[in-house]
Every structure is written in C-alpha cells, then in structure tokens.
C-alpha atoms as a PDB file:
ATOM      1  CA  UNK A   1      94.192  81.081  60.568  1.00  0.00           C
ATOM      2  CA  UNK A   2      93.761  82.472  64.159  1.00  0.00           C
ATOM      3  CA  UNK A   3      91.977  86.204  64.165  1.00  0.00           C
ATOM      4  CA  UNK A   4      94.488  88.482  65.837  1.00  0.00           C
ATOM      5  CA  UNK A   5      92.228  89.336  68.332  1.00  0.00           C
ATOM      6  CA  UNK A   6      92.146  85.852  69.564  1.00  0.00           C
ATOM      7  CA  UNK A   7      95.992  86.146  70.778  1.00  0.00           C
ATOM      8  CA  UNK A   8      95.504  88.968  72.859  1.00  0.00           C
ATOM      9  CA  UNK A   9      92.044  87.429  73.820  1.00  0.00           C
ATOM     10  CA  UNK A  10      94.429  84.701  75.807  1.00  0.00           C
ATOM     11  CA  UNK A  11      97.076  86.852  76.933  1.00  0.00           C
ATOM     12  CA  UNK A  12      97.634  86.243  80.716  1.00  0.00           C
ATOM     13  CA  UNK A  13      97.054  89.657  82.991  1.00  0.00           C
ATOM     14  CA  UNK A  14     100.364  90.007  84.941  1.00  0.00           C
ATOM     15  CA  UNK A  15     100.053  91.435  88.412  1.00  0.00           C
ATOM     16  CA  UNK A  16     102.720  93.938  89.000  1.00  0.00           C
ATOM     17  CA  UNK A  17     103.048  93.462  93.357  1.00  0.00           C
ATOM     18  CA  UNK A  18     105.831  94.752  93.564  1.00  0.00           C
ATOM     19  CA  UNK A  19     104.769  98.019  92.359  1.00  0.00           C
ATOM     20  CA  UNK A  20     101.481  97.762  94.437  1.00  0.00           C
ATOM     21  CA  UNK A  21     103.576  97.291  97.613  1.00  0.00           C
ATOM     22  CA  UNK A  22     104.574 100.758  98.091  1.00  0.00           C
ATOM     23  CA  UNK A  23     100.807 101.909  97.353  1.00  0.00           C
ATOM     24  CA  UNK A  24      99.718  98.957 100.216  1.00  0.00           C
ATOM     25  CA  UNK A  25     102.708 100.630 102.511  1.00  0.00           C
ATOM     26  CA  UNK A  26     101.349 103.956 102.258  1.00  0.00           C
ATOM     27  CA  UNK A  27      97.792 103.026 102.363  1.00  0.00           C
ATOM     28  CA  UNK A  28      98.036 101.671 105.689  1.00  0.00           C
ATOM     29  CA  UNK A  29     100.790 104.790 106.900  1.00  0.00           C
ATOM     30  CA  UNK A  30      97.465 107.187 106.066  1.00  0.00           C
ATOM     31  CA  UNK A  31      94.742 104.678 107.412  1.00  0.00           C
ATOM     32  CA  UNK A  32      97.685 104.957 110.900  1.00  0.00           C
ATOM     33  CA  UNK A  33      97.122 108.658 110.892  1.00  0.00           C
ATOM     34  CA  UNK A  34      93.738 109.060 110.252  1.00  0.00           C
ATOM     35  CA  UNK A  35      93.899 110.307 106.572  1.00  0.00           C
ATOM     36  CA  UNK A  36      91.261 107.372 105.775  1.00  0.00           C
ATOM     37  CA  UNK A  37      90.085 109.551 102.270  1.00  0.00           C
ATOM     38  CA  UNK A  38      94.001 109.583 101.171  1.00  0.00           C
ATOM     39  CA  UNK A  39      94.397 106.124 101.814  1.00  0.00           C
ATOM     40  CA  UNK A  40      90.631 104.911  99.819  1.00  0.00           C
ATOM     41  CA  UNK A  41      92.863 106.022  96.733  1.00  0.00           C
ATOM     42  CA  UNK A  42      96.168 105.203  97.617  1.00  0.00           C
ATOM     43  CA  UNK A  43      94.887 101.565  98.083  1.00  0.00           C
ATOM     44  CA  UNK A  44      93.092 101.846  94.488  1.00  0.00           C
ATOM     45  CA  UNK A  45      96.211 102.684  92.940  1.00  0.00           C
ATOM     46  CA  UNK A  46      97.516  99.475  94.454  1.00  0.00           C
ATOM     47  CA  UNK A  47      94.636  97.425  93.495  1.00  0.00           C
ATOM     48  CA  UNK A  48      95.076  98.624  89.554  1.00  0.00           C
ATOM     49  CA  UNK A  49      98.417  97.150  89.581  1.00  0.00           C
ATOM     50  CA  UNK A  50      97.372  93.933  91.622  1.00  0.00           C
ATOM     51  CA  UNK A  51      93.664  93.486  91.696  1.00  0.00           C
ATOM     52  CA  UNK A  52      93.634  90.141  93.358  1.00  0.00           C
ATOM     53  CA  UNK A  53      95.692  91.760  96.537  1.00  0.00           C
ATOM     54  CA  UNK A  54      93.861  90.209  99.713  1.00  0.00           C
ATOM     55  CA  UNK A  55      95.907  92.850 101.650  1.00  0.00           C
ATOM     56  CA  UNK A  56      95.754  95.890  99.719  1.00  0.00           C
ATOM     57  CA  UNK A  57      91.718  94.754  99.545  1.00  0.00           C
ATOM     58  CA  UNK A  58      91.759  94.038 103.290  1.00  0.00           C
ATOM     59  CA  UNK A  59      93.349  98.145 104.187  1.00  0.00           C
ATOM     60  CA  UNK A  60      90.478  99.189 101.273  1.00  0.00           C
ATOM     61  CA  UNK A  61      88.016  97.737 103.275  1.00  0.00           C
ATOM     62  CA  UNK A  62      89.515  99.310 106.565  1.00  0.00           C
ATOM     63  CA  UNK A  63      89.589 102.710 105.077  1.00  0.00           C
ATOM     64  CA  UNK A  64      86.177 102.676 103.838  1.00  0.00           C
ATOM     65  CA  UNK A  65      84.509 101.859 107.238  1.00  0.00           C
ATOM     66  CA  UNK A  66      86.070 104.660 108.990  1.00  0.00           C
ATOM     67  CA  UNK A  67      84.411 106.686 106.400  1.00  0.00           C
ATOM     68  CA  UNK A  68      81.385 105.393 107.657  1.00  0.00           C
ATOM     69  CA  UNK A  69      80.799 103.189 104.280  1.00  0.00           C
ATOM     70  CA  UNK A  70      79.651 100.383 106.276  1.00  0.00           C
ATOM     71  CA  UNK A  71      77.839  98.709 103.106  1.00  0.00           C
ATOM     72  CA  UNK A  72      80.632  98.673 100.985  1.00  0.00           C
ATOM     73  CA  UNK A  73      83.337  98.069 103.435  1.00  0.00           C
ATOM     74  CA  UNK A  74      81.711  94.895 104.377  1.00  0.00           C
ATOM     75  CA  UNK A  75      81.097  93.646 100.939  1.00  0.00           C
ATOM     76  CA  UNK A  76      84.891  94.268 100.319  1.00  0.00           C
ATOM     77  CA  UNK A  77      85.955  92.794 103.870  1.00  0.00           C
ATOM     78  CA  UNK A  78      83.759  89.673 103.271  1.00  0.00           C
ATOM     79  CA  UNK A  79      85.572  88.909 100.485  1.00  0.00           C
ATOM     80  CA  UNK A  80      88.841  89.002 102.203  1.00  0.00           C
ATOM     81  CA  UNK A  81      87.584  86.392 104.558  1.00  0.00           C
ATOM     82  CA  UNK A  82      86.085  84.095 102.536  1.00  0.00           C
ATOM     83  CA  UNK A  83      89.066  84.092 100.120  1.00  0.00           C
ATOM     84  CA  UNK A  84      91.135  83.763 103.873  1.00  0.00           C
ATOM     85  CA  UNK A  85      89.281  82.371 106.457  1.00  0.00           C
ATOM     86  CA  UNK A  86      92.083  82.988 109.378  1.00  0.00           C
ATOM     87  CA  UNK A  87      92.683  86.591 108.129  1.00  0.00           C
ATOM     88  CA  UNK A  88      92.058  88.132 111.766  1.00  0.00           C
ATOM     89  CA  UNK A  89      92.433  91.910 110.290  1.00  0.00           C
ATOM     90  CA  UNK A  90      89.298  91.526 108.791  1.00  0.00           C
ATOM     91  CA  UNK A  91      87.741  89.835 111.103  1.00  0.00           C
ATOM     92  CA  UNK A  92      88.653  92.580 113.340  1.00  0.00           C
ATOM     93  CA  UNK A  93      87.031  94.900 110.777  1.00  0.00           C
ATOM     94  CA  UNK A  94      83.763  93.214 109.932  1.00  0.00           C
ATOM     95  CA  UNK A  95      83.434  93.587 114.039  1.00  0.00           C
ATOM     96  CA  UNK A  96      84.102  96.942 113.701  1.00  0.00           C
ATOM     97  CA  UNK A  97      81.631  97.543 111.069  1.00  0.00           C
ATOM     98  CA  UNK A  98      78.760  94.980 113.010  1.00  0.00           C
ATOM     99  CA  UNK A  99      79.264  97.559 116.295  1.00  0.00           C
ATOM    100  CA  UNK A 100      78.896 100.562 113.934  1.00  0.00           C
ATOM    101  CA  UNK A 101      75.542  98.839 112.467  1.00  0.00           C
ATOM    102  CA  UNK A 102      73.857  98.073 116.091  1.00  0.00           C
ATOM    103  CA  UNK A 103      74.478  94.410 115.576  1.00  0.00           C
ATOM    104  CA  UNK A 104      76.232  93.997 118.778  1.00  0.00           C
ATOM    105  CA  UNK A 105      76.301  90.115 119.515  1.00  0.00           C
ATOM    106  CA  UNK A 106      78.133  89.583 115.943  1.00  0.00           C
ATOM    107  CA  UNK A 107      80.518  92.550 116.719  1.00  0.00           C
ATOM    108  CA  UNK A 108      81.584  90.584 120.100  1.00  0.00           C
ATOM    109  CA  UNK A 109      82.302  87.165 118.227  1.00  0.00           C
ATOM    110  CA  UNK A 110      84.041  88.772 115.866  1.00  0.00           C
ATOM    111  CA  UNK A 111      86.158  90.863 117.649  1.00  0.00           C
ATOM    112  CA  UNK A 112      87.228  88.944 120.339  1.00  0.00           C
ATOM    113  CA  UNK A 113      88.407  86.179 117.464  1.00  0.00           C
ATOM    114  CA  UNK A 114      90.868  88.560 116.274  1.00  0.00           C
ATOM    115  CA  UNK A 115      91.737  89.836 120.198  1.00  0.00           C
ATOM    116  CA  UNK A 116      92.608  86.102 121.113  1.00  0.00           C
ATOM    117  CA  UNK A 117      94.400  85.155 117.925  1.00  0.00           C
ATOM    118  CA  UNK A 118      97.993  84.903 117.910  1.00  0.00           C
ATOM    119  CA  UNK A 119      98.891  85.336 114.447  1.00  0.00           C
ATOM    120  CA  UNK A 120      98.814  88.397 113.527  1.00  0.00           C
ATOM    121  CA  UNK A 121     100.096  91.016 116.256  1.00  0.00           C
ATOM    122  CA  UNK A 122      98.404  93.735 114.617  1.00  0.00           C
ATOM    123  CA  UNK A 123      94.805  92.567 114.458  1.00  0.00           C
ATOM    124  CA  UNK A 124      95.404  91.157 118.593  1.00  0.00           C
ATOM    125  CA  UNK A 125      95.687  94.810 119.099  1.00  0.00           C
ATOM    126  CA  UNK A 126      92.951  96.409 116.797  1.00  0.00           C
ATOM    127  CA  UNK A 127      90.493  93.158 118.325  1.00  0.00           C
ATOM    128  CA  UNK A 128      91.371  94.639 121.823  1.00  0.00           C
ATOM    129  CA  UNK A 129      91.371  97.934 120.728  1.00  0.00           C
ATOM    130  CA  UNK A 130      87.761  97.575 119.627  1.00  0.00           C
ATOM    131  CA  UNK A 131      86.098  95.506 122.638  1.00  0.00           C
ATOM    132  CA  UNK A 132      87.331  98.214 124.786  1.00  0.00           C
ATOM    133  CA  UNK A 133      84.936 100.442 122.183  1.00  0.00           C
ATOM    134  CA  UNK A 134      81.758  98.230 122.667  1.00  0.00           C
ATOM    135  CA  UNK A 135      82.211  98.082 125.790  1.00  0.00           C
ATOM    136  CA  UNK A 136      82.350 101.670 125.801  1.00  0.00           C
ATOM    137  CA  UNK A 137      78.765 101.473 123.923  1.00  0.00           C
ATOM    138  CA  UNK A 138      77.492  99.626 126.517  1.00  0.00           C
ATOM    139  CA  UNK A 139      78.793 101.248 129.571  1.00  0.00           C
ATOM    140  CA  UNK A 140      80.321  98.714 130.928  1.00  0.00           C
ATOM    141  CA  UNK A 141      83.378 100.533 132.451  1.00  0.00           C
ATOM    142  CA  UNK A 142      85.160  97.771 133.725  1.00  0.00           C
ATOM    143  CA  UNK A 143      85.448  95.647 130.798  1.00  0.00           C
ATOM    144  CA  UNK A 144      85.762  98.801 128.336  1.00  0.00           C
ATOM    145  CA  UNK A 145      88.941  99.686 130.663  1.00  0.00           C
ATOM    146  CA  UNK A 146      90.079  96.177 131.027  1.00  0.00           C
ATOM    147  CA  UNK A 147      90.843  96.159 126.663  1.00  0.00           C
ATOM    148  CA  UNK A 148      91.840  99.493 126.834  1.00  0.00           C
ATOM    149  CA  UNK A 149      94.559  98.609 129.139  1.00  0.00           C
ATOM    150  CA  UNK A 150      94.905  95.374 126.980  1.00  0.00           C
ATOM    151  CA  UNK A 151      95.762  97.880 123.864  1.00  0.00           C
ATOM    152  CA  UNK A 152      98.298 100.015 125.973  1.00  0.00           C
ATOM    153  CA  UNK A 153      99.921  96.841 127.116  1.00  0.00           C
ATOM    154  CA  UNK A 154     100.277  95.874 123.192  1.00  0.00           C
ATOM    155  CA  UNK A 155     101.374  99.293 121.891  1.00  0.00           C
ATOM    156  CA  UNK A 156     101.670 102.380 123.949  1.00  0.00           C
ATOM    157  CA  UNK A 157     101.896 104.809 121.734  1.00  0.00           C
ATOM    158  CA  UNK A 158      98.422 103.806 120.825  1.00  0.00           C
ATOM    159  CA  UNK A 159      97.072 106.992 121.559  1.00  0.00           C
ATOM    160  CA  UNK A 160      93.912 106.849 120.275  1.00  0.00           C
ATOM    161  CA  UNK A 161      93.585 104.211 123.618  1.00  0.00           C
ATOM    162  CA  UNK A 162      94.171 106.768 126.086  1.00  0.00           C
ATOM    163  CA  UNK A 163      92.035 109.202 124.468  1.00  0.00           C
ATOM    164  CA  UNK A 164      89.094 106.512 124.467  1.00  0.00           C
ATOM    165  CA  UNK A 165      89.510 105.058 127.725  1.00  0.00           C
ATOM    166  CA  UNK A 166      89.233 108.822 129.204  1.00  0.00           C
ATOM    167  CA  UNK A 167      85.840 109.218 127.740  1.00  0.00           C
ATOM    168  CA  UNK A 168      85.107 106.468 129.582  1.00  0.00           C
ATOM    169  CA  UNK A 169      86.342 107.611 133.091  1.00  0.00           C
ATOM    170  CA  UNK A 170      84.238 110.949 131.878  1.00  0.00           C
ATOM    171  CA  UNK A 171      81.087 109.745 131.019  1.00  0.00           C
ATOM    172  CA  UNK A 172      81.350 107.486 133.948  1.00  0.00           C
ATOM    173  CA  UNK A 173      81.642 110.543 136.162  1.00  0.00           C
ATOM    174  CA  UNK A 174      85.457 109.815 136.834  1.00  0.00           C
ATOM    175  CA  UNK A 175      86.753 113.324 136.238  1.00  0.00           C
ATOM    176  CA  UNK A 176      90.198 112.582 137.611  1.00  0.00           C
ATOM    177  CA  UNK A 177      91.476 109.721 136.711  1.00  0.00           C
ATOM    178  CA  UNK A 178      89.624 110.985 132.830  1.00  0.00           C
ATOM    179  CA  UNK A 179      92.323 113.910 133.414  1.00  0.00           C
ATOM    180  CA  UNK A 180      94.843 111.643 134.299  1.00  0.00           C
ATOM    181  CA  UNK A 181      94.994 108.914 131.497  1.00  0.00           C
ATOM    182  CA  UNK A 182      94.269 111.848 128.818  1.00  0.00           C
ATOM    183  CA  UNK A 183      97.853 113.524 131.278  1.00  0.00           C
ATOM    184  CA  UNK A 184      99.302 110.215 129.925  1.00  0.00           C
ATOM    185  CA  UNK A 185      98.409 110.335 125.916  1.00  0.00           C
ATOM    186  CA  UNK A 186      99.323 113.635 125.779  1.00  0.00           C
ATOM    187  CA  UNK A 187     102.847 112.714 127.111  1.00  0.00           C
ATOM    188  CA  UNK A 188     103.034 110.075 125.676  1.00  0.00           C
ATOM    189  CA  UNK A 189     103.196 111.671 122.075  1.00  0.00           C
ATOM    190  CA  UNK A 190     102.314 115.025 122.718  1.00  0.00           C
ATOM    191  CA  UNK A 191     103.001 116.207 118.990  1.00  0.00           C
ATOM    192  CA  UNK A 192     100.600 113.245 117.036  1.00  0.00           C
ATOM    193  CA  UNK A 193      97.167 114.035 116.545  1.00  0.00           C
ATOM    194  CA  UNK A 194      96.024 111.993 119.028  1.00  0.00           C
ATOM    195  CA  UNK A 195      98.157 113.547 121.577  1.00  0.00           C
ATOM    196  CA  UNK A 196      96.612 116.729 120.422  1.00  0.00           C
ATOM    197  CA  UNK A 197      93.339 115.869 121.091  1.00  0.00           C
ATOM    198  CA  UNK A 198      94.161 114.122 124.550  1.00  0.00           C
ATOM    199  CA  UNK A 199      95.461 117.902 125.259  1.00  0.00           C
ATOM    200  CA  UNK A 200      92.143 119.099 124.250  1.00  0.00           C
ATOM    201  CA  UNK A 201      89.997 116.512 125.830  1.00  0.00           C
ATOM    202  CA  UNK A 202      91.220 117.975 128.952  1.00  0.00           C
ATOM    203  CA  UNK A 203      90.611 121.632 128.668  1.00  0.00           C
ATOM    204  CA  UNK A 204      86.881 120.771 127.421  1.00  0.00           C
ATOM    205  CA  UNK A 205      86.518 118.787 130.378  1.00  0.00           C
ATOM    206  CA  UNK A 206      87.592 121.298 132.762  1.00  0.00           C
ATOM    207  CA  UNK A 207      84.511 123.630 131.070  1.00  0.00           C
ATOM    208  CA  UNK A 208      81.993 120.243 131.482  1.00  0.00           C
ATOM    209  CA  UNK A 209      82.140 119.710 127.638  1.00  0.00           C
ATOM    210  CA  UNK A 210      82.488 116.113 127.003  1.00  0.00           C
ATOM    211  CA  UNK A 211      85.183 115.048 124.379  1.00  0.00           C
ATOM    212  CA  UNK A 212      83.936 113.741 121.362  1.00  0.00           C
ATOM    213  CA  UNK A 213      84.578 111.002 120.015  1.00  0.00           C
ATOM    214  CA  UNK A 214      86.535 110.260 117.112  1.00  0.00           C
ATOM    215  CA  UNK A 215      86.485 106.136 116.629  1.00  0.00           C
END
C-alpha cells in the first residue's frame, strides 16, 4: 500500500497567474514612479503565486537595481535571460547594472541591444534611455543628448529624460539651454515627481548648485 505521504509527495504545484498578474501590474506602476522598495514586495507577492514568472522575475530584478542591489539584481536578471535569450528588458537591465558597476564596455553592448531591438517598445526606450546615461558618465555631450532626444522622441512624458539631459547641458557649462529643457519637463507634467524636480533643478541652478542626480 502507498504511504499517504507519497500522494501529496507527487502532487503537481499549480501556478495561480492570474492572480500574480495584478501583483506584476502594480509592480511595474511603483517601479514607473519611483517607489522601487513598494514594488521589491509587490513583485514577491506575485512570485509566491507564480514562482516561475520570467516577467514578474524580470520587474524583481529591475526594482532591486535601482536600490542599488547590483549583486542580486543581476543574479535574478541573468536568469531571465538565460531562460529568454531575446528578452531585451533585461538586457536593458543587466546594462544598467554593468554601468552602475564601472564595467562600461559590457554596459554599451548591452544596452544598445535592447535600444536597436524592435520587439519590445518598452525596453527600445529604457536601452535609449540608458546610453543617453553613459554617455552622460563619460561626458560625451553629444551622444548623451543624441539618446536623450531618442527617449523624448519614444515617450515624452518621459520626464526623467528632460531632467537628465539638463544635467548634461549643466555640467557641460550650458546654463541656458539646461534651463530650457528642465522649462520643458516641468511643462510637460508639471505635477509628477519628475516634473517636480525639473522645477527644482532650475532654482538650484540659478544659486550654482548642480542638480543631483536621481538615475
């Protein structure tokens, strides 16, 4: 006679995805807005109810590294791509989290994958979104401007673009036309965070402070 035990030994783990959906919907609303500790656990919840989730592993991943949990963010975002080789979002990510770790060649290759893919919309404009950040590293105003534009072009009401590409017309010494594109953001969406802090960027800069950044 089979032990008990054995049956529920055997028993098949049923994903519910359905329910993990709405916790993968919100996860990426907070990771939108910033609120990258809020969406860590919202995307948990969603991975307890559907633990072999690529996406809901891929926004835990996304969320972690703009904690600045580079090491575990990568260990999570390397899965995603070896279980999906052409999933540019991560991609996009693990050059995210190569350009936070000073390994700057890798950050390149990977980013400008995702940038020149045509799959997925939203890791085109994240891919774009972060060149025009390395570039911004490495002072190279032209290019840095050239993605940021790229990002507007995708999505603008990207803020977070025209907040970035002013601190590169500041640091560059381009006072005006930093005033001007931050002018832009703010109007842009003048009640979002971002907007906010393009508001801000400008009254520090009028004082010489430069704007922090926030990416």
């Amino acid at each position: 006679m089979t032990p008990a035990r054995s049956i529920t030994a055997v028993r098949t783990v049923r994903e519910d995805n359905l329910g993990a959906s709405t916790f993968i919907e919100k996860g990426w609303h907070q990771i939108a807005h910033g609120d990258f500790a809020a969406a860590e656990q919202t995307l948990a919840n969603a991975l307890r109810l559907a633990p072999s989730d690529m996406k809901a592993r891929g926004l835990l991943g996304w969320a972690l590294m703009r904690q600045a949990r580079y090491d575990e963010a990568l260990k999570i975002l390397d899965e995603v791509l070896g279980h999906e080789a052409t999933d540019s979002m991560a991609r996009a990510s693990i050059g995210y989290v190569c350009m936070r770790t000073g390994r700057l060649m890798e950050a390149h290759t990977h980013m400008s994958v995702a940038a020149n893919q045509m799959r997925d919309p939203k890791a085109t404009l994240y891919g774009s979104f972060y060149l025009g950040l390395l570039y911004g590293q490495q002072r190279d105003v032209i290019e840095a401007e050239r993605y940021f534009r790229r990002t507007l072009s995708l999505a603008p009401n990207f803020i977070e673009a025209y907040y970035e590409l002013g601190r590169i017309f500041w640091s560059s010494g381009q006072r005006t036309e930093a005033e001007n594109v931050w002018k832009a953001g703010n109007a842009a969406n003048r009640f979002s965070e971002w907007g906010k802090r393009c508001a801000e960027a400008i009254r520090l800069s009028r004082v010489g402070i430069e704007p922090q950044s926030f990416s």
